[in-house]
N, C-alpha and C. Protein backbone atom coordinates (compact mmCIF):
# COMPACT_ATOMS: atom_id res chain seq x y z
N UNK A 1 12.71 -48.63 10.94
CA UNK A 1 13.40 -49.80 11.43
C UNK A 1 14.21 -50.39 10.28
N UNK A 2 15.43 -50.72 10.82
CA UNK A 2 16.44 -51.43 9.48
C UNK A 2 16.41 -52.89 9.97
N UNK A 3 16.50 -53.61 9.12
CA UNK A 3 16.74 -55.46 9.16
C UNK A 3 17.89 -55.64 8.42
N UNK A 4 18.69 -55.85 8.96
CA UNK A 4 20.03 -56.59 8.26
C UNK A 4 19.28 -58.37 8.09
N UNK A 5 19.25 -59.05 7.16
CA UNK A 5 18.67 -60.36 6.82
C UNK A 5 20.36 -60.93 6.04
N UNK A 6 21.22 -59.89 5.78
CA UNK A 6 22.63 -60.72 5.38
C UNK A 6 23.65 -60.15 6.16
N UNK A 7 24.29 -61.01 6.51
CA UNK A 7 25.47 -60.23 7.27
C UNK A 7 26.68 -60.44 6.11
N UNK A 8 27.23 -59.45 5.56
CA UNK A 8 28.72 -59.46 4.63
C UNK A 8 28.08 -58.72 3.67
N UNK A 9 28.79 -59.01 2.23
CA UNK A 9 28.96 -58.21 1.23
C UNK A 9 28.20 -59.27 -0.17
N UNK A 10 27.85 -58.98 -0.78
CA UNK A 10 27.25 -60.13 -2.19
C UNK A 10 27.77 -59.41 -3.23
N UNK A 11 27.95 -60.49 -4.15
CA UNK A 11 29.06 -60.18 -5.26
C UNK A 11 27.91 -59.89 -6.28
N UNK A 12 28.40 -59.15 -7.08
CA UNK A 12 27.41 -58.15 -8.19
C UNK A 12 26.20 -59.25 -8.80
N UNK A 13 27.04 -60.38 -8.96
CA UNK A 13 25.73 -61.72 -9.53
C UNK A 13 24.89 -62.18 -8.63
N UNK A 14 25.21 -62.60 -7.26
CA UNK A 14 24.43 -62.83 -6.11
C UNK A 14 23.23 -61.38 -6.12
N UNK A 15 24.13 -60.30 -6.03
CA UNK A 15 22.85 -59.04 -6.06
C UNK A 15 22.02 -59.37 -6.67
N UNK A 16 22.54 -59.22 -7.72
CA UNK A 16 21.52 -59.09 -9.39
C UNK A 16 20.69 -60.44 -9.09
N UNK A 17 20.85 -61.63 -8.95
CA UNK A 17 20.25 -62.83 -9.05
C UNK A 17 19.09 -62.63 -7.34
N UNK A 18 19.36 -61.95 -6.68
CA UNK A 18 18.63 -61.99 -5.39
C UNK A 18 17.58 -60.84 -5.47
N UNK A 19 17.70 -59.65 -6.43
CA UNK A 19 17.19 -58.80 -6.70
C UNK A 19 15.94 -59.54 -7.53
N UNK A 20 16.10 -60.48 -8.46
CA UNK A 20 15.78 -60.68 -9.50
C UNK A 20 14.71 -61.55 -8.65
N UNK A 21 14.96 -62.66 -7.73
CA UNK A 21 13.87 -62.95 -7.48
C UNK A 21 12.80 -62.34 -6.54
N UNK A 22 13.53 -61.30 -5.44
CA UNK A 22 12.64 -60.01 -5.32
C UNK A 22 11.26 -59.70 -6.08
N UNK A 23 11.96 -59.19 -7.22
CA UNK A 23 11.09 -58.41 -8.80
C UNK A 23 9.74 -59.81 -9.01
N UNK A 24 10.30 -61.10 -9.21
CA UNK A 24 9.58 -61.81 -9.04
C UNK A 24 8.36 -62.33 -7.94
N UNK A 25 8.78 -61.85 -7.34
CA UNK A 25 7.78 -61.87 -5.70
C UNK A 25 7.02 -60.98 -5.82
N UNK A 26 7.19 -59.75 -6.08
CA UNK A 26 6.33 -58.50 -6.23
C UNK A 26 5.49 -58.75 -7.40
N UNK A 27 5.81 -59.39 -8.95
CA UNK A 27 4.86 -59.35 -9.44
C UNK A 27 3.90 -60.08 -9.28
N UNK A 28 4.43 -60.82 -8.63
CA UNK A 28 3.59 -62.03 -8.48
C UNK A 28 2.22 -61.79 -7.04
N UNK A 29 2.81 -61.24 -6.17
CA UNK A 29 1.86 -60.43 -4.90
C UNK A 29 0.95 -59.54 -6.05
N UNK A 30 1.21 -58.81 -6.62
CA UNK A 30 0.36 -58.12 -7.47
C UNK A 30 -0.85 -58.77 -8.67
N UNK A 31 -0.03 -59.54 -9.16
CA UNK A 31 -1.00 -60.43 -10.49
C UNK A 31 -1.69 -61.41 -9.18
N UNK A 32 -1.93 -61.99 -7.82
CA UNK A 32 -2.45 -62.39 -7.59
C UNK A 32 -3.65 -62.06 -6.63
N UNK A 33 -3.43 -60.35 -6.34
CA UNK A 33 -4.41 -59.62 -6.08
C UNK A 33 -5.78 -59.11 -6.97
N UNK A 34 -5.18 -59.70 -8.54
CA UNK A 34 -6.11 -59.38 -9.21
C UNK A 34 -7.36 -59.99 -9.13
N UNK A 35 -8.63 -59.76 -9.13
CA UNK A 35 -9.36 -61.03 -9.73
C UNK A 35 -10.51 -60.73 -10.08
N UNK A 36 -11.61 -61.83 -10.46
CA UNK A 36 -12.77 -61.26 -11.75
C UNK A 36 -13.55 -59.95 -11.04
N UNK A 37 -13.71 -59.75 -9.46
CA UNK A 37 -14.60 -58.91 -9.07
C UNK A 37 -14.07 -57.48 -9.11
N UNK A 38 -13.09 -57.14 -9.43
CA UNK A 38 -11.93 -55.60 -9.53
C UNK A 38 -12.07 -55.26 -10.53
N UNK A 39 -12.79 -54.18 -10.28
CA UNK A 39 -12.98 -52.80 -11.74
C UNK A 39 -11.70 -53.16 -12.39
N UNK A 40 -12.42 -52.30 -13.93
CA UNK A 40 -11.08 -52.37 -14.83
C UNK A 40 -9.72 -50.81 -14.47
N UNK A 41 -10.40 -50.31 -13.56
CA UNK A 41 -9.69 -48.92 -12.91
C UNK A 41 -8.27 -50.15 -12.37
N UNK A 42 -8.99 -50.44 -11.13
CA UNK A 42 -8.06 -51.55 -10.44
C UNK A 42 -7.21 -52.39 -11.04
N UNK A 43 -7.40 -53.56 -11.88
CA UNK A 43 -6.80 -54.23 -12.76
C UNK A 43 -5.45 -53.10 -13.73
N UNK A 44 -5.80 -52.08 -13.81
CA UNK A 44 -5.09 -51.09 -14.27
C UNK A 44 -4.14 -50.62 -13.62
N UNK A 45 -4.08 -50.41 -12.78
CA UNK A 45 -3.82 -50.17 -11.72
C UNK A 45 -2.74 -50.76 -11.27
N UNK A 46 -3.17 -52.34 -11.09
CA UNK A 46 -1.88 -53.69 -10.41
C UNK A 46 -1.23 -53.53 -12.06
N UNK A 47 -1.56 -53.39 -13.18
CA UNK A 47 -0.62 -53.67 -14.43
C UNK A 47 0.10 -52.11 -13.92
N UNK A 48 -0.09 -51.35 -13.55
CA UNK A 48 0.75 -50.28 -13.71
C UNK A 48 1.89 -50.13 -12.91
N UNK A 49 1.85 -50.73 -11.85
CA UNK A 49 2.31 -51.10 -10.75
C UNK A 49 3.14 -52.29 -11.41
N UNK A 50 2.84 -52.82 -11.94
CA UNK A 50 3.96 -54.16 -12.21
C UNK A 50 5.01 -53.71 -13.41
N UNK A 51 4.42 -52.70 -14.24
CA UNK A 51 5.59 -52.15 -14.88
C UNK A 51 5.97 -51.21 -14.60
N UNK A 52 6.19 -50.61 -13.50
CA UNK A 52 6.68 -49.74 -12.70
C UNK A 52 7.82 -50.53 -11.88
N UNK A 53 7.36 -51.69 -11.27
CA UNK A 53 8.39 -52.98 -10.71
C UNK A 53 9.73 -53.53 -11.48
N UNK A 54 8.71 -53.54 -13.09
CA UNK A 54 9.83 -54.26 -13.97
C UNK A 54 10.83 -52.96 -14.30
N UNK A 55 10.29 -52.09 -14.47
CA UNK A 55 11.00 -50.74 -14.72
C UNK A 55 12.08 -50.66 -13.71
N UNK A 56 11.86 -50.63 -12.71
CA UNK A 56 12.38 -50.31 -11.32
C UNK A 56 13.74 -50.90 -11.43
N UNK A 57 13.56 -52.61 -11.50
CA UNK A 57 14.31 -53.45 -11.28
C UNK A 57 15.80 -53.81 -12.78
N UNK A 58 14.99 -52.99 -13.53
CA UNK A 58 15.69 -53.06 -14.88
C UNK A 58 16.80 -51.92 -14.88
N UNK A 59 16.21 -50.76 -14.56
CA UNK A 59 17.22 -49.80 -14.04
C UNK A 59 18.33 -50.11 -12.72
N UNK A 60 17.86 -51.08 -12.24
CA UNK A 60 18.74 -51.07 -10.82
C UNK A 60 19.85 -52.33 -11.32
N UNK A 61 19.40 -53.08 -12.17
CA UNK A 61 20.03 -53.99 -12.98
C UNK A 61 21.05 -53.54 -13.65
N UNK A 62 20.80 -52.30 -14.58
CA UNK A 62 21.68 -51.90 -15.39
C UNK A 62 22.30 -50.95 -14.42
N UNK A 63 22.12 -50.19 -13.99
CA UNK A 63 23.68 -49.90 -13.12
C UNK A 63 24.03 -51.49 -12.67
N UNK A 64 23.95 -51.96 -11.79
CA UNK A 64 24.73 -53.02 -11.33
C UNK A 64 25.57 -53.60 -12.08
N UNK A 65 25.05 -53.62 -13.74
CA UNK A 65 25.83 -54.18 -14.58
C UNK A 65 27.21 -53.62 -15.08
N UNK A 66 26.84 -51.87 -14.94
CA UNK A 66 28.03 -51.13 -15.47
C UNK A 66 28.93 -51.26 -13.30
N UNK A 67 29.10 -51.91 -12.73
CA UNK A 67 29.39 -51.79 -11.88
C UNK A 67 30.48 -53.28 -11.13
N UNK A 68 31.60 -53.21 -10.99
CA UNK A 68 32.43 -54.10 -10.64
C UNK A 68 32.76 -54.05 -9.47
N UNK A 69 31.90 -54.35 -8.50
CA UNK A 69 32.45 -53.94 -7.26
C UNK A 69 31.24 -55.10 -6.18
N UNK A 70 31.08 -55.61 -4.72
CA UNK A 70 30.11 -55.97 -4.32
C UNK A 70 29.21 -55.18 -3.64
N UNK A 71 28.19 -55.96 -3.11
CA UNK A 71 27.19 -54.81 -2.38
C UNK A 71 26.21 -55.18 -1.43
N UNK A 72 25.83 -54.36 -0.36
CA UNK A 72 25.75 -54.38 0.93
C UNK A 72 23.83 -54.47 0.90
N UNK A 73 23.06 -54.84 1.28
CA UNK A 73 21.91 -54.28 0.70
C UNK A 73 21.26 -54.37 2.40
N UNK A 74 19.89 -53.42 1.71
CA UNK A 74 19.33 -52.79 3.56
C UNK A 74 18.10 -53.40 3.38
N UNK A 75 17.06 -53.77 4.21
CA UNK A 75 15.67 -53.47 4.35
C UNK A 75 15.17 -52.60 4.98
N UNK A 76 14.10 -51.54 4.56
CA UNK A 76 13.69 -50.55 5.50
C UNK A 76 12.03 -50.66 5.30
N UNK A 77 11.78 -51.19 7.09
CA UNK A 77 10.24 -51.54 6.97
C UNK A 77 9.67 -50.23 7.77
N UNK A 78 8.69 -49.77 7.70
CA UNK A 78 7.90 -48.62 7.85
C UNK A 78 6.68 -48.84 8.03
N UNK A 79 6.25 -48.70 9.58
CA UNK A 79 4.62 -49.42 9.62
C UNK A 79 3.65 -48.17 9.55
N UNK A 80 2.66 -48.09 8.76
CA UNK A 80 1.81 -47.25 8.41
C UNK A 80 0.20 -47.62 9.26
N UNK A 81 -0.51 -46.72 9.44
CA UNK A 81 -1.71 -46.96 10.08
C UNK A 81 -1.88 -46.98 11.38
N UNK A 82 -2.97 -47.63 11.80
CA UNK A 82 -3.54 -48.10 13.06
C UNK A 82 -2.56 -49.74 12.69
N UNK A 83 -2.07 -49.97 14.94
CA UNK A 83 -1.94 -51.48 14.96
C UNK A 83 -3.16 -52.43 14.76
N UNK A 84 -3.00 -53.16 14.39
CA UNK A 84 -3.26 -54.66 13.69
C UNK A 84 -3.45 -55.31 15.25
């Protein structure tokens, strides 16, 4: 399933700045899954995952940066499992 959530085009700073608080949402879903009762496997785990995020978002950054042009962006949700 696709979600259009913008209709038009966002200019390379709008991306980058909407991306950015994205990156922020995710780490933050993650550092707040942590907590005292989660093996140190687990805890390992959400840190690996969060620099995998920052990684992610740093690369998608730097193209954007070598990039002068605007951009269209998608959501693609994918339901996994048994319904809820």
């Amino acid at each position: 399933m696709k979600i259009k959530l913008h209709d038009g085009l966002l200019t390379r700073n709008e991306t980058r700045s909407l991306l950015n608080d994205f990156k922020q949402v995710l780490i933050k879903l993650h550092e707040d899954r942590v907590n005292q009762e989660d093996s140190e496997e687990d805890v390992k785990m959400r840190e690996q995952k969060i620099k995998a995020i920052q990684n992610d978002f740093f690369n998608i950054n730097q193209h954007l940066y070598t990039q002068n042009c605007s951009c269209e962006l998608e959501i693609k949700i994918t339901p996994y499992g048994e319904p809820q």
